[in-house]
C-alpha atoms as a PDB file:
ATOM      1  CA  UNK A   1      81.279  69.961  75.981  1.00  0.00           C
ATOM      2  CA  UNK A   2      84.714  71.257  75.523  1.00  0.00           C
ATOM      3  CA  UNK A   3      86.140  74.298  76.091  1.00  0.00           C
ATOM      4  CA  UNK A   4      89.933  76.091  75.108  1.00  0.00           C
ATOM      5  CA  UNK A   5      92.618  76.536  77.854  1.00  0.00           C
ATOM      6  CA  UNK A   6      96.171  77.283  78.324  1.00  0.00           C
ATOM      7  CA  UNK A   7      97.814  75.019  80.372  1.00  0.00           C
ATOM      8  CA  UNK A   8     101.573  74.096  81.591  1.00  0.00           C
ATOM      9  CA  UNK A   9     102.346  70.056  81.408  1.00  0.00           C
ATOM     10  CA  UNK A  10     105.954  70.820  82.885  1.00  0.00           C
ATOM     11  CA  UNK A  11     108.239  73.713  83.926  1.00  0.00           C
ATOM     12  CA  UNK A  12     110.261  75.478  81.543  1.00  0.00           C
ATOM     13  CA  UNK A  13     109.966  78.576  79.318  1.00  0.00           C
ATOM     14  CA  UNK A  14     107.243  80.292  77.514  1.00  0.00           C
ATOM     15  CA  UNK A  15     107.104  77.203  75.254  1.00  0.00           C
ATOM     16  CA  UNK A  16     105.672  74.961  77.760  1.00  0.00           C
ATOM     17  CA  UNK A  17     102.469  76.643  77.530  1.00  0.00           C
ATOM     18  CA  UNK A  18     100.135  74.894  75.722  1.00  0.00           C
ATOM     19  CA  UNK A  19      96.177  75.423  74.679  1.00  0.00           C
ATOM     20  CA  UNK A  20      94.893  72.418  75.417  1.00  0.00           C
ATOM     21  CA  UNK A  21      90.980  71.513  74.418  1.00  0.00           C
ATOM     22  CA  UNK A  22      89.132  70.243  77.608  1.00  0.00           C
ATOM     23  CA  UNK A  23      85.984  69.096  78.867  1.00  0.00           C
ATOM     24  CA  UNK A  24      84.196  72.433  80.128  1.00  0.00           C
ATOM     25  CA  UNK A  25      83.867  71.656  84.198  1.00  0.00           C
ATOM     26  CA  UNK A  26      80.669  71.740  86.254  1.00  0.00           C
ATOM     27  CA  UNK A  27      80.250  73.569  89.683  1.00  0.00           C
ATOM     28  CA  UNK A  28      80.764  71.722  92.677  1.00  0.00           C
ATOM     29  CA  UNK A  29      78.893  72.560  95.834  1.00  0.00           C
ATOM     30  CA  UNK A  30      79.317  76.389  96.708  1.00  0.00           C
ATOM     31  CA  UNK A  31      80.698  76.953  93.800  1.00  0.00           C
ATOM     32  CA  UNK A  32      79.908  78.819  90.442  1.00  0.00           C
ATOM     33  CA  UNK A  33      81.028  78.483  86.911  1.00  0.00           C
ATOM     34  CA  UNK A  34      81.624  81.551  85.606  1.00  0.00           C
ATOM     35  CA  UNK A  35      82.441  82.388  81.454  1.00  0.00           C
ATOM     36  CA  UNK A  36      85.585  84.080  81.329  1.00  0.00           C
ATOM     37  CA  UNK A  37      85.663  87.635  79.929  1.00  0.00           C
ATOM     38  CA  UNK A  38      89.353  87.923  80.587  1.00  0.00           C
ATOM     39  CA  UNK A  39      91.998  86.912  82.921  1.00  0.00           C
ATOM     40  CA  UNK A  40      95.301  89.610  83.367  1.00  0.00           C
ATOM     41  CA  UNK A  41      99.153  88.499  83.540  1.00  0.00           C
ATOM     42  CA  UNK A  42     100.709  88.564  86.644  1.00  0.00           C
ATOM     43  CA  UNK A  43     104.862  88.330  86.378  1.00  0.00           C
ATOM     44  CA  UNK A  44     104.523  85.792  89.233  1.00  0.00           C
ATOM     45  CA  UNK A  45     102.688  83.196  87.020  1.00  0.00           C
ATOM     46  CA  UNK A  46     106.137  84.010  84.798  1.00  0.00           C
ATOM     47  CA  UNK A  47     107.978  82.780  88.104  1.00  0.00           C
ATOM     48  CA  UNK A  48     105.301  79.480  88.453  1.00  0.00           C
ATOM     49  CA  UNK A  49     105.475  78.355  85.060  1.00  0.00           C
ATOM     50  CA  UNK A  50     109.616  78.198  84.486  1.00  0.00           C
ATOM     51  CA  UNK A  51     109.537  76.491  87.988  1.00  0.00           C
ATOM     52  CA  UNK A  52     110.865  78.626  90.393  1.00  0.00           C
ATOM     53  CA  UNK A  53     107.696  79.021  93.103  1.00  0.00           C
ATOM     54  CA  UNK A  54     107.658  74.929  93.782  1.00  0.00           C
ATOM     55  CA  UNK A  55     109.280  75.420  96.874  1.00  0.00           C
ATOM     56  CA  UNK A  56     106.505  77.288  98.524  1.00  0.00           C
ATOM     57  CA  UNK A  57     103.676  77.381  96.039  1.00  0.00           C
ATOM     58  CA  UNK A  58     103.741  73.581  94.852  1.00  0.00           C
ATOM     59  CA  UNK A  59     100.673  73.115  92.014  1.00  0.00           C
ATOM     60  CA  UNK A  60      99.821  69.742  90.175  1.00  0.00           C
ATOM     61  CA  UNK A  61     100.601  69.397  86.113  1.00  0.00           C
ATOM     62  CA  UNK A  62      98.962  69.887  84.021  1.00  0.00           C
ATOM     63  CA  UNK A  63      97.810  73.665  85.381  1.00  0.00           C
ATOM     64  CA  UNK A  64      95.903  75.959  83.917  1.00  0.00           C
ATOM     65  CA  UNK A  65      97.196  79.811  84.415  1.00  0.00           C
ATOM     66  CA  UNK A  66      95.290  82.976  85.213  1.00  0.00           C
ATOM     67  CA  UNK A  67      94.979  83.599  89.165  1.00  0.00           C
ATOM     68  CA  UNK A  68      92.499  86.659  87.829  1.00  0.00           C
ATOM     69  CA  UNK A  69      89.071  86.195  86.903  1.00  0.00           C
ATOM     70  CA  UNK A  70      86.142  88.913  84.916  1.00  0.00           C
ATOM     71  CA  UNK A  71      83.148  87.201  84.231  1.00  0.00           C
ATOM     72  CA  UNK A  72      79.564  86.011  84.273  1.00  0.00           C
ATOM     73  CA  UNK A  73      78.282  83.108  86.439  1.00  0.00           C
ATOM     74  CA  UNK A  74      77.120  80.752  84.036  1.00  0.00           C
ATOM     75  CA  UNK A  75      76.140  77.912  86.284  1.00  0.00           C
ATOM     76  CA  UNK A  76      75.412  77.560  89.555  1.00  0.00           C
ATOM     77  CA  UNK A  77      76.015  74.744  92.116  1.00  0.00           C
ATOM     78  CA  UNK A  78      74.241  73.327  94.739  1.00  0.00           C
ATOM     79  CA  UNK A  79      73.686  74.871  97.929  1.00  0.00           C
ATOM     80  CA  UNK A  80      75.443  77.948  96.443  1.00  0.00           C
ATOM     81  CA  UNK A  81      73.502  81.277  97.525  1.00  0.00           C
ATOM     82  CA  UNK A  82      74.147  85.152  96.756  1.00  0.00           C
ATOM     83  CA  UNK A  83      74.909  84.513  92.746  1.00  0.00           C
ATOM     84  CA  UNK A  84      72.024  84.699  89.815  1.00  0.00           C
ATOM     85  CA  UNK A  85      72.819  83.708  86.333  1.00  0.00           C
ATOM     86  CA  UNK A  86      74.415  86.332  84.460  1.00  0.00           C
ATOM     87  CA  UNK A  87      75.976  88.024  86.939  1.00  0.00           C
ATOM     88  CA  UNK A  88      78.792  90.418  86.505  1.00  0.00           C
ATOM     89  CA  UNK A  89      81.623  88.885  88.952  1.00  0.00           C
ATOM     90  CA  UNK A  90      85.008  89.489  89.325  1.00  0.00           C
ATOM     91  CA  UNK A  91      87.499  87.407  91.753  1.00  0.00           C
ATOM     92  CA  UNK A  92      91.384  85.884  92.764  1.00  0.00           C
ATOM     93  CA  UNK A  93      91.662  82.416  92.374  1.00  0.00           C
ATOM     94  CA  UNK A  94      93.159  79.582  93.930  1.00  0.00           C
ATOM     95  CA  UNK A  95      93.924  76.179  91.683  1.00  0.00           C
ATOM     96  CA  UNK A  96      91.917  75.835  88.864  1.00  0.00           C
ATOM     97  CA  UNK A  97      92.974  79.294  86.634  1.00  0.00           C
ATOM     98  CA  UNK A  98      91.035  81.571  84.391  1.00  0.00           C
ATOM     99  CA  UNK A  99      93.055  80.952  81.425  1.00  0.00           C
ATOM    100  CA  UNK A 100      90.040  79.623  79.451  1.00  0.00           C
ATOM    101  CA  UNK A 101      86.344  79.851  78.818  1.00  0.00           C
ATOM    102  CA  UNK A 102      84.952  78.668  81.726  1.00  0.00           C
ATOM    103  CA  UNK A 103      86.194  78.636  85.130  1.00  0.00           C
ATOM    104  CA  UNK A 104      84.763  76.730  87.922  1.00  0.00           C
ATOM    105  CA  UNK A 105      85.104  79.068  91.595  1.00  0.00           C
ATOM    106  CA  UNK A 106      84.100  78.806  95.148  1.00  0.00           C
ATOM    107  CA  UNK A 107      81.524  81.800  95.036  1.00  0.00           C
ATOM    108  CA  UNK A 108      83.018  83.098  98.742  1.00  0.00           C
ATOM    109  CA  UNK A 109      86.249  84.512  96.490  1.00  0.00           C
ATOM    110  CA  UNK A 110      83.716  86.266  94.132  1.00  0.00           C
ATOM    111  CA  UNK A 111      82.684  89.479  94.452  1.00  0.00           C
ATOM    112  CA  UNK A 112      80.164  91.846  92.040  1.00  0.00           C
ATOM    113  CA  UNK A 113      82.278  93.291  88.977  1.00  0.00           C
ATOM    114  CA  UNK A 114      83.126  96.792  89.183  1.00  0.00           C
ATOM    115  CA  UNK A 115      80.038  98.836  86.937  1.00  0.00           C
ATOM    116  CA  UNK A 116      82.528 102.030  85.773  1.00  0.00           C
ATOM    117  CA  UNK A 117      84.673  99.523  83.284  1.00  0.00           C
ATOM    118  CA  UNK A 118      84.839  97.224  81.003  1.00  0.00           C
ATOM    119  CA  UNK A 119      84.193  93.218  82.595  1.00  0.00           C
ATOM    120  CA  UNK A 120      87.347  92.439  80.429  1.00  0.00           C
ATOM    121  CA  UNK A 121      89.710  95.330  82.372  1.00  0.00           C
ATOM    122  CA  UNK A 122      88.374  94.309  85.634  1.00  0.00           C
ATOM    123  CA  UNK A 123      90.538  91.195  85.460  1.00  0.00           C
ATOM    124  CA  UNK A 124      93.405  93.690  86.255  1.00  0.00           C
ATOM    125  CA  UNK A 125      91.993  94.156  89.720  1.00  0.00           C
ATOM    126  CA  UNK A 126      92.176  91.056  92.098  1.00  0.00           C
ATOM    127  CA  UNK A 127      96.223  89.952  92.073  1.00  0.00           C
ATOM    128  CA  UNK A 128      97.572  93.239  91.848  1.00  0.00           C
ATOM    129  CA  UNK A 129      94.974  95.458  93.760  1.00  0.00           C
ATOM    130  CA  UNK A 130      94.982  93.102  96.283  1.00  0.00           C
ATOM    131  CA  UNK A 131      98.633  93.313  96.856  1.00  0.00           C
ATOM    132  CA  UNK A 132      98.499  96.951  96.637  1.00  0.00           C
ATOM    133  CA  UNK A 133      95.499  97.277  99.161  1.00  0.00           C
ATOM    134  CA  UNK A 134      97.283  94.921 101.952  1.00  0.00           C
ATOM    135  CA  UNK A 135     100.992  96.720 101.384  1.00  0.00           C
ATOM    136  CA  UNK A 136      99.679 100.251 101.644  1.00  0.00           C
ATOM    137  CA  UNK A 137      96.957  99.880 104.105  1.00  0.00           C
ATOM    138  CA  UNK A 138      97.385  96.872 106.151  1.00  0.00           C
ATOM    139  CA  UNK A 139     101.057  96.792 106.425  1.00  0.00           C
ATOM    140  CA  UNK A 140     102.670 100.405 105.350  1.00  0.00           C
ATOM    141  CA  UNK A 141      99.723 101.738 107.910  1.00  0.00           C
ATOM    142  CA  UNK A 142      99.956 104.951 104.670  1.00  0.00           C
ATOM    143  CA  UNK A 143      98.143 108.021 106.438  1.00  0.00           C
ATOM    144  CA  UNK A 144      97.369 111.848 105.434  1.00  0.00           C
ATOM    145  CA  UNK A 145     100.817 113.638 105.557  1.00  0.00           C
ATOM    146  CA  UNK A 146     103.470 111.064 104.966  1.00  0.00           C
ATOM    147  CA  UNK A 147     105.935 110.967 102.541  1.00  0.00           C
ATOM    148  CA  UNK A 148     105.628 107.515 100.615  1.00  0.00           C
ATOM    149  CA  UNK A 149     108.262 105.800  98.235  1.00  0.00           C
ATOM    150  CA  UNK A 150     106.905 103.621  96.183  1.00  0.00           C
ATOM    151  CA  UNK A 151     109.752 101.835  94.501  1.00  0.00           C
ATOM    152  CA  UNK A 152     108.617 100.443  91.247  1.00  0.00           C
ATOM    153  CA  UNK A 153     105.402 102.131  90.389  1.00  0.00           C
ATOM    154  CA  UNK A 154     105.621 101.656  87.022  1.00  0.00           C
ATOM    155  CA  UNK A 155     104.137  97.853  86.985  1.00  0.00           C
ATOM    156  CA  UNK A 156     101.041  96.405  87.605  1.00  0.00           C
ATOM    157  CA  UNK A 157     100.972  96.921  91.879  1.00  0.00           C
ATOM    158  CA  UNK A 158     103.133  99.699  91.473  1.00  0.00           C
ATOM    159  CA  UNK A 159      99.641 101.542  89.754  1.00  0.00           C
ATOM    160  CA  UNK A 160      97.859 100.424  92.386  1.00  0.00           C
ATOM    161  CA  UNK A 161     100.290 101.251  95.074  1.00  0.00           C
ATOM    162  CA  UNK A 162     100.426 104.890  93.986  1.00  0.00           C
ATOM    163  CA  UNK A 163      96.927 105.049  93.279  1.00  0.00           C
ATOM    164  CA  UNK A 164      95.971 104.257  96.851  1.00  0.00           C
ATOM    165  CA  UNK A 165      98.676 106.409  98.959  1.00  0.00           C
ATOM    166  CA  UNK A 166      97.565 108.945  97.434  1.00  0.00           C
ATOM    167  CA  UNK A 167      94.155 108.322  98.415  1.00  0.00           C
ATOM    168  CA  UNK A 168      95.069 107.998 101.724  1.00  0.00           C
ATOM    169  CA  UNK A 169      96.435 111.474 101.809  1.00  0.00           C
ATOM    170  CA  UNK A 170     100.230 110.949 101.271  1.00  0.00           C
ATOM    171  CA  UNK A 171     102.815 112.496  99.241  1.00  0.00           C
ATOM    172  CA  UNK A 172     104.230 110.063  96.956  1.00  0.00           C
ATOM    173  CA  UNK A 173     107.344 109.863  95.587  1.00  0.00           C
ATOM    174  CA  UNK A 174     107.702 107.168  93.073  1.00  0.00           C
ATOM    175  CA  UNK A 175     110.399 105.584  90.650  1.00  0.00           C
ATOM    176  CA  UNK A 176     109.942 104.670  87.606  1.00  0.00           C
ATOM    177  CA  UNK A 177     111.217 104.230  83.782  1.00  0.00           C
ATOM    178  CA  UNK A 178     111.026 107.303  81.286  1.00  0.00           C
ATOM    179  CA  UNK A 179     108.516 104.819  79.640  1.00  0.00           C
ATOM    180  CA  UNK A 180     106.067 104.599  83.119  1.00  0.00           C
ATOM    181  CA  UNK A 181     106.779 107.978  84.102  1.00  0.00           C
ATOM    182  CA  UNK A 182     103.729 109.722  82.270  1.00  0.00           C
ATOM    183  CA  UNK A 183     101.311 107.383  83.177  1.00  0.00           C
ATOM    184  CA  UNK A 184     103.049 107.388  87.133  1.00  0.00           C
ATOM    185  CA  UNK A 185     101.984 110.746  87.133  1.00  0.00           C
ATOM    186  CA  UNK A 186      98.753 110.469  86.438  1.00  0.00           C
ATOM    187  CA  UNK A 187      98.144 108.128  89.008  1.00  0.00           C
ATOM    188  CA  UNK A 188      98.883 111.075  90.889  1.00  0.00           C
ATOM    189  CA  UNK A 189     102.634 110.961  92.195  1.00  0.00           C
ATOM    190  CA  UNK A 190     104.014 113.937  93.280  1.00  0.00           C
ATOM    191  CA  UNK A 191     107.554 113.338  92.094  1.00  0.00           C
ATOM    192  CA  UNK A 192     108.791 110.236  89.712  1.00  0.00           C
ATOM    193  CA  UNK A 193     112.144 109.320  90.292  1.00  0.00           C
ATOM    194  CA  UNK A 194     113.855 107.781  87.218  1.00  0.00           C
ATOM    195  CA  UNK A 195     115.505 104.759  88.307  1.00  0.00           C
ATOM    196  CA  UNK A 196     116.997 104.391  85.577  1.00  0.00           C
ATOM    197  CA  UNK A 197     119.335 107.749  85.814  1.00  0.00           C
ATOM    198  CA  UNK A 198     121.290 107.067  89.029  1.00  0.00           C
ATOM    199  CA  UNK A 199     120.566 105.253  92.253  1.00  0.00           C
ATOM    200  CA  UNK A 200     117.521 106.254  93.959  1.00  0.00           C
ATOM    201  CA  UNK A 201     118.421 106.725  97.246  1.00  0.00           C
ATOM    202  CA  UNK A 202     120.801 109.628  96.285  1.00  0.00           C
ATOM    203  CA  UNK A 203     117.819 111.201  94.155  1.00  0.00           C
ATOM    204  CA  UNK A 204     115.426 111.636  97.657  1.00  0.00           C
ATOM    205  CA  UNK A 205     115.025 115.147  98.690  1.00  0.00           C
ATOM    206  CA  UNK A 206     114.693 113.659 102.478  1.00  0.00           C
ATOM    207  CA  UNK A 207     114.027 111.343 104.433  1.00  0.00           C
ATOM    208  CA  UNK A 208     110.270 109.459 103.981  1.00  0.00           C
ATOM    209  CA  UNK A 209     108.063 107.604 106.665  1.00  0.00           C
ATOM    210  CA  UNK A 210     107.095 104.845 104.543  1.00  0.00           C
ATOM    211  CA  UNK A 211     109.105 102.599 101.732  1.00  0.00           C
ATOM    212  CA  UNK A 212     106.735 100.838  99.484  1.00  0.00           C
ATOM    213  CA  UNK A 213     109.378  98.026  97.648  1.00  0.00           C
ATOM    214  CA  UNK A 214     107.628  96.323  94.601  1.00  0.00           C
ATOM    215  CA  UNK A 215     110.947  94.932  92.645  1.00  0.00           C
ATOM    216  CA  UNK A 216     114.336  93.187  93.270  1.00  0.00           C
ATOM    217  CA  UNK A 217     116.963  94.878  94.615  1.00  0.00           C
ATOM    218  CA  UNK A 218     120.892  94.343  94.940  1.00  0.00           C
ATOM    219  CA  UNK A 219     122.257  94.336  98.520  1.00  0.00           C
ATOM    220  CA  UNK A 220     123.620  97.661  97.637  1.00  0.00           C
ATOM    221  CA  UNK A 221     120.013  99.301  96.936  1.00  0.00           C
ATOM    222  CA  UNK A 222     118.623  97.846  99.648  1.00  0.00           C
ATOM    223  CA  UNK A 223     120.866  99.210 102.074  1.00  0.00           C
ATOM    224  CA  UNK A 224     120.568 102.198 100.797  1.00  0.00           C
ATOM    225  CA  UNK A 225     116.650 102.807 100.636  1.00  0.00           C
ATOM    226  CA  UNK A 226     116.473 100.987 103.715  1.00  0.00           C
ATOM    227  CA  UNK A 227     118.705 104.063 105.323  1.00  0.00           C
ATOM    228  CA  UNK A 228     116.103 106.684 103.602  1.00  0.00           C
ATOM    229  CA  UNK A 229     113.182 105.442 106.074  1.00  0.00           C
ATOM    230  CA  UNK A 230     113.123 108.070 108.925  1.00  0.00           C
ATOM    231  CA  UNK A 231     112.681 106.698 112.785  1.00  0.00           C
ATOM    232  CA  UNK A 232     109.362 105.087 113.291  1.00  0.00           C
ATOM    233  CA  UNK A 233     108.818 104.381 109.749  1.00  0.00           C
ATOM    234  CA  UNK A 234     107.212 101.393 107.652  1.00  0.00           C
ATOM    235  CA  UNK A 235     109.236  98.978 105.103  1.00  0.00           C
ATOM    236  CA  UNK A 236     107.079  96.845 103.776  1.00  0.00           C
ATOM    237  CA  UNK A 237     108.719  94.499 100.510  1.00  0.00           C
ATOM    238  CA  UNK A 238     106.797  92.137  98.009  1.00  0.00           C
ATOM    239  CA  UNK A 239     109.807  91.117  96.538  1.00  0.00           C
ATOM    240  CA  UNK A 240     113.348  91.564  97.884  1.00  0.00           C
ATOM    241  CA  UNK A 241     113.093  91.855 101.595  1.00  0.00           C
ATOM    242  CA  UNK A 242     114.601  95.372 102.940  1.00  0.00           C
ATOM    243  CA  UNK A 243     115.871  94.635 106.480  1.00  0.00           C
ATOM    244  CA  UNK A 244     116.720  98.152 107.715  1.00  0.00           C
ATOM    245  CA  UNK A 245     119.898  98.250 110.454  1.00  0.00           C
ATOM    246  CA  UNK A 246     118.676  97.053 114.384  1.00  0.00           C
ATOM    247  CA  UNK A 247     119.044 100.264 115.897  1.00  0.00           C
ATOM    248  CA  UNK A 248     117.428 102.374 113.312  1.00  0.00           C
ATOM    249  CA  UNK A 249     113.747 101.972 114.834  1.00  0.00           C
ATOM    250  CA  UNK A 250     112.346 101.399 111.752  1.00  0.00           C
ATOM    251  CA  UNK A 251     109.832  98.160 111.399  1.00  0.00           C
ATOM    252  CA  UNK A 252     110.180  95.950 108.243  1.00  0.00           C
ATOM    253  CA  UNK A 253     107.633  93.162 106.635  1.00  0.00           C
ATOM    254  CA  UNK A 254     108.200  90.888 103.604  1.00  0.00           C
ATOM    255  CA  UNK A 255     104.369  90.515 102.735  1.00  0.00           C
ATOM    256  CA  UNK A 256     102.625  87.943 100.335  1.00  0.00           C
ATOM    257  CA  UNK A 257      98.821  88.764  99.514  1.00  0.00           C
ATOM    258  CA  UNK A 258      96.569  86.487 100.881  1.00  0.00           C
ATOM    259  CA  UNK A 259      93.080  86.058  98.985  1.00  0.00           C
ATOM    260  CA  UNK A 260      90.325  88.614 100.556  1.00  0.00           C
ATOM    261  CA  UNK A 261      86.766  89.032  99.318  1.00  0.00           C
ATOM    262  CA  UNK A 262      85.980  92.075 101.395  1.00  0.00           C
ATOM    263  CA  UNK A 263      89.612  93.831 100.009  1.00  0.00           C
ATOM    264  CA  UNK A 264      88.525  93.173  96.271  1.00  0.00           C
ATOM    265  CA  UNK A 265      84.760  94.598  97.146  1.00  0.00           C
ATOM    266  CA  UNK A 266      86.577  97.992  98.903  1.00  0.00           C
ATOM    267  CA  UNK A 267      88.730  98.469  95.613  1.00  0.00           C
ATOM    268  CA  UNK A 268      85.714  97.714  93.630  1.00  0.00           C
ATOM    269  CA  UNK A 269      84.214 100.751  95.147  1.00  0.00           C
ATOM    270  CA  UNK A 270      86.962 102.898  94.401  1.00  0.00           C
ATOM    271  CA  UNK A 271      86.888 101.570  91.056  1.00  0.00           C
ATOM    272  CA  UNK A 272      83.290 103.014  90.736  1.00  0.00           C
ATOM    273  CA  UNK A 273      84.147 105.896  92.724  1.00  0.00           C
ATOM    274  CA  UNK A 274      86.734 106.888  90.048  1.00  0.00           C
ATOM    275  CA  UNK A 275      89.324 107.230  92.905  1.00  0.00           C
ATOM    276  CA  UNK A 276      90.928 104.432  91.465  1.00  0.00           C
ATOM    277  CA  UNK A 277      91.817 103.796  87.405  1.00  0.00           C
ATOM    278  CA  UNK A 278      92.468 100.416  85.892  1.00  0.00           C
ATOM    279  CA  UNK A 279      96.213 100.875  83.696  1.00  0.00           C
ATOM    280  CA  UNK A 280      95.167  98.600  80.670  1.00  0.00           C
ATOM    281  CA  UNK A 281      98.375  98.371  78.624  1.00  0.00           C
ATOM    282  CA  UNK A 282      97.196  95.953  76.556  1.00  0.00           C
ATOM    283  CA  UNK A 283      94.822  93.269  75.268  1.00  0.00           C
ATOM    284  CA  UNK A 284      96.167  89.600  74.354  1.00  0.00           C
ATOM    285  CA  UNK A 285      94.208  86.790  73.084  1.00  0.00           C
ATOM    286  CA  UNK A 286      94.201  83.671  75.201  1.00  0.00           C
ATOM    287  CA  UNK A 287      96.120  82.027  71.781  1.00  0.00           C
ATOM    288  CA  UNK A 288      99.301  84.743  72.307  1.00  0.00           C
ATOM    289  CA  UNK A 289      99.680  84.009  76.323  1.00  0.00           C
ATOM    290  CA  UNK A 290     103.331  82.109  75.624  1.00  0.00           C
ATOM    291  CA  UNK A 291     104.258  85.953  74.415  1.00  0.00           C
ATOM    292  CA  UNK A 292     103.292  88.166  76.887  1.00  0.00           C
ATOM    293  CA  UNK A 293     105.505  85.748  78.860  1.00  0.00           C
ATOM    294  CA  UNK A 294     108.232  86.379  76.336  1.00  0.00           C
ATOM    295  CA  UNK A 295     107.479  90.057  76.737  1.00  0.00           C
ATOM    296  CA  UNK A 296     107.578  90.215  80.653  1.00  0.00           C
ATOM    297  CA  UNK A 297     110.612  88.572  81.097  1.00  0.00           C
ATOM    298  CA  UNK A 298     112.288  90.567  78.449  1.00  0.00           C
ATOM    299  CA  UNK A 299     110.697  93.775  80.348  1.00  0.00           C
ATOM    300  CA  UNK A 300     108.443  95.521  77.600  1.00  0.00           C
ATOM    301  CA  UNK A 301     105.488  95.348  80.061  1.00  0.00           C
ATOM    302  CA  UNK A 302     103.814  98.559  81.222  1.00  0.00           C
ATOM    303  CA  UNK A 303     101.055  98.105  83.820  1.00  0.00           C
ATOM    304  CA  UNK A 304      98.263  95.613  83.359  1.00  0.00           C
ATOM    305  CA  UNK A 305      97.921  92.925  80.789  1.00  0.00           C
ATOM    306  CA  UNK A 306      94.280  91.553  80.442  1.00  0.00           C
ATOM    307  CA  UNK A 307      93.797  88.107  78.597  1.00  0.00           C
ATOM    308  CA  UNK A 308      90.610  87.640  76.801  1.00  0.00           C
ATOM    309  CA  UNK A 309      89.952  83.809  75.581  1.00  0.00           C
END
């Protein structure tokens, strides 16, 4: 049986990405085959597909996209326990991607769907909440009574990021766009910084305990926020790293996600808690992926894109 797909057969730009008809896979041992309800965009896959991540996230052509997976288990393999057929599941996934109809996953990376949204918006969770759980938690150590900068809330981790120092108690102060500003707020930061007006560091009101850096910045920037984090204070950078001055006593980590099933399951509580709110900018058909690459890379992308095939 076949099934639709959107693969890359070689590097290059959005036009590379083709929707390829192939055989629909069977479950291995451990593993389930879930039906795709959606998979979301993640700018990084952007970064994968022109060819720029070979160096230290080599993948075999052709490859399928979508690191994000909403669905139901479909099949089940053998020797694969916790999973009945039809179950909501949501998960982060590693090779084979959920751009298609069917994905085959190890059922440890799989966790129950969240049951307060639609299975096609919970594809925004995994990448980005992830991310957004480790950086603020894990790494920025965010507690009650700090003053957080979260430099670029207005994308899909930046949501998340505010979303969850506030949660911890913090007072955030994020940038973002006029565009993002409106929904930055309602994610509940205390102050949006327009980025877009001046430089940032010159906009702060003070010094802050934590820097939360989600974009590229020029050595000039990152310098300068680097000098905004008080004594004893946090960097911690998903993309540029911010490497504040040796004697400033300030510790600094460049972070990648790693996949974590008991993360996703703590954000899918506080998805169904309400403390936390899926940003759904938009909904794409699997057969328009090549243009929400278009649109990334141009920049007219607000939060989370979900992918439905």
């Amino acid at each position: 049986m076949k099934m639709k797909t959107a693969r890359i057969h070689a590097f290059g730009d959005a036009s590379v990405i083709r929707y390829d008809d192939v055989p629909r896979p069977r479950p291995g041992a451990g593993e389930v085959l879930v039906r795709v309800a959606a998979t979301s965009f993640n700018p990084t896959e952007a970064a994968l597909r022109a060819g720029l991540l070979q160096a230290f996230l080599p993948v075999d052509l052709p490859y399928t996209l979508g690191w994000d997976v909403a669905g139901t288990v479909a099949e089940i393999g053998p020797g694969t326990e916790g999973f009945t057929v039809g179950d909501r599941v949501v998960g982060r996934l590693e090779g084979a991607g959920a751009a298609a109809e069917y994905v085959r996953a190890p059922g440890a990376l799989l966790v129950p769907a969240p049951a307060a949204v639609p299975l096609t918006h919970a594809a925004a969770l995994p990448v980005a909440g992830l991310t957004a759980w480790q950086a603020v938690f894990e790494h920025g150590k965010v507690a009650a009574g700090q003053r957080v900068l979260v430099n670029g809330a207005g994308g899909g981790v930046g949501g998340f990021v505010t979303q969850l120092a506030k949660y911890a108690g913090a007072e955030v102060i994020a940038t973002a766009s006029p565009r993002s500003a409106g929904a930055v707020r309602r994610h509940g930061a205390d102050q949006v910084i327009d980025y877009t007006a001046g430089p940032v560091a010159a906009a702060l009101d003070g010094p802050v305990d934590t820097l939360l850096n989600l974009v590229p910045l020029s050595p000039h920037d990152t310098v300068a926020l680097a000098s905004a984090v008080r004594p004893g204070g946090r960097i911690v950078s998903i993309a540029t790293p911010v490497e504040p001055p040796a004697d400033a006593g300030v510790r600094a980590t460049h972070m990648v996600a790693r996949n974590d099933a008991a993360d996703l399951a703590a954000l899918v509580e506080l998805v169904d808690a309400g403390k936390v709110a899926l940003d759904i900018s938009a909904s794409h058909s699997l057969a328009d992926l090549a243009n929400v690459h278009r649109l990334s890379e141009a920049g007219r992308i607000r939060g989370k894109v979900v992918i439905v095939p």
